[in-house]
Protein backbone atom coordinates (compact mmCIF):
# COMPACT_ATOMS: atom_id res chain seq x y z
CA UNK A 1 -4.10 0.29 34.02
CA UNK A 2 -1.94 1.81 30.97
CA UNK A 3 -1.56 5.07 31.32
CA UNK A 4 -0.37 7.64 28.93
CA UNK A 5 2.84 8.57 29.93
CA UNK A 6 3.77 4.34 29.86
CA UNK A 7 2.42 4.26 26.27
CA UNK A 8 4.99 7.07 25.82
CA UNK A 9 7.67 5.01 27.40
CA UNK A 10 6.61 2.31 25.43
CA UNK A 11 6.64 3.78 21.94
CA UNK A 12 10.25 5.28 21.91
CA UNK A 13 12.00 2.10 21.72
CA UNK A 14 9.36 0.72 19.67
CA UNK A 15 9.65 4.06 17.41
CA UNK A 16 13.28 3.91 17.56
CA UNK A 17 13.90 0.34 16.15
CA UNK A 18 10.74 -0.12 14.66
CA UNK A 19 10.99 2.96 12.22
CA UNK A 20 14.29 2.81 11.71
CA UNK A 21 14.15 -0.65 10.41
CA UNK A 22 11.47 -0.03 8.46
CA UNK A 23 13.19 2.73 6.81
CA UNK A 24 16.41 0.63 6.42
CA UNK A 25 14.52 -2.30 5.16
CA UNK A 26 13.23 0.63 2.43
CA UNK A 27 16.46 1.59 1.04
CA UNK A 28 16.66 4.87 3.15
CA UNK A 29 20.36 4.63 4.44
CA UNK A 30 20.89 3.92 7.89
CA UNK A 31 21.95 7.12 9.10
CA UNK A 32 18.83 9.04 7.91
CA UNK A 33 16.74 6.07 8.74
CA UNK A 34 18.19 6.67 12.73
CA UNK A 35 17.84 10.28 12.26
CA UNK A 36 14.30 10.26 11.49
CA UNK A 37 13.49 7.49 13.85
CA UNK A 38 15.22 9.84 16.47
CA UNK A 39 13.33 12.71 15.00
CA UNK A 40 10.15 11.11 15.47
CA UNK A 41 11.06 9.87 19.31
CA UNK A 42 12.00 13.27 20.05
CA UNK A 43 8.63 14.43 18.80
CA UNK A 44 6.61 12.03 21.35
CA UNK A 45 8.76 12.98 24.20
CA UNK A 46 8.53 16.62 23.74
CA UNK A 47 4.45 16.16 23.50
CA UNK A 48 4.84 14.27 26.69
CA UNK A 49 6.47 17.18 28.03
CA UNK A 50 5.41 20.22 27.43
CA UNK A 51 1.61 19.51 25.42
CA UNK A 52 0.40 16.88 27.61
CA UNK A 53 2.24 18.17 30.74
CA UNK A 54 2.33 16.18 33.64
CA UNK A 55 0.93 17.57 36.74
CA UNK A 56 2.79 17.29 40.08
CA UNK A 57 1.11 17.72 43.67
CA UNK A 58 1.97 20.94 43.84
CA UNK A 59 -1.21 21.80 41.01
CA UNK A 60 -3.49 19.79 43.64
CA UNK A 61 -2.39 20.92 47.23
CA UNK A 62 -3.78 23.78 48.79
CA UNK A 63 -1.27 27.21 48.66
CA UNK A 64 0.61 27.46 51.44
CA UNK A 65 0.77 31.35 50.64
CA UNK A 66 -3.19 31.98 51.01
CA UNK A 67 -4.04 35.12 53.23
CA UNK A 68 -6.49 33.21 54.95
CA UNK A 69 -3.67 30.66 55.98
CA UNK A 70 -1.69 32.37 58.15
CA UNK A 71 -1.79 35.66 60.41
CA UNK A 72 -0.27 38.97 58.64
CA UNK A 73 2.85 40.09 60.33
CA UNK A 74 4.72 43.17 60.21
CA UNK A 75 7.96 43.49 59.03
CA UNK A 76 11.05 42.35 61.69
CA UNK A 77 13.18 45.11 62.85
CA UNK A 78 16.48 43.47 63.32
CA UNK A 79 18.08 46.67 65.42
């Protein structure tokens, strides 16, 4: 199953040749055409990142720090 984040890997190559070409192929020169093609790439990887976050195991796992977890302790006296 395709998931998001390997449509993502997917479409910066694609957005990286594919747009630039385009944009080359339209009489934009090829330095802007890269630029915006990078632009654009940037764009898709920064959703990935930071809108449409991905979510590690630490989100799903219990805290380890809970109260309930562990006995309280006093503090060590180290004299």
């Amino acid at each position: 199953m395709t998931g998001y984040y390997d449509l993502v890997l997917g479409l910066i190559p694609l957005t990286l040749l594919g747009l630039s070409g385009s944009l080359s192929m339209a009489g934009v020169t090829i330095t802007s055409a890269v630029t915006v093609a990078a632009t654009v790439g940037l764009l898709i990887v920064g959703h990935a990142l930071f809108v449409n976050a991905p979510v590690g195991q630490e989100a799903t796992a219990p805290a380890a720090d809970d109260a309930s977890a562990s006995p309280q302790v006093g503090p060590v006296n180290a004299d």
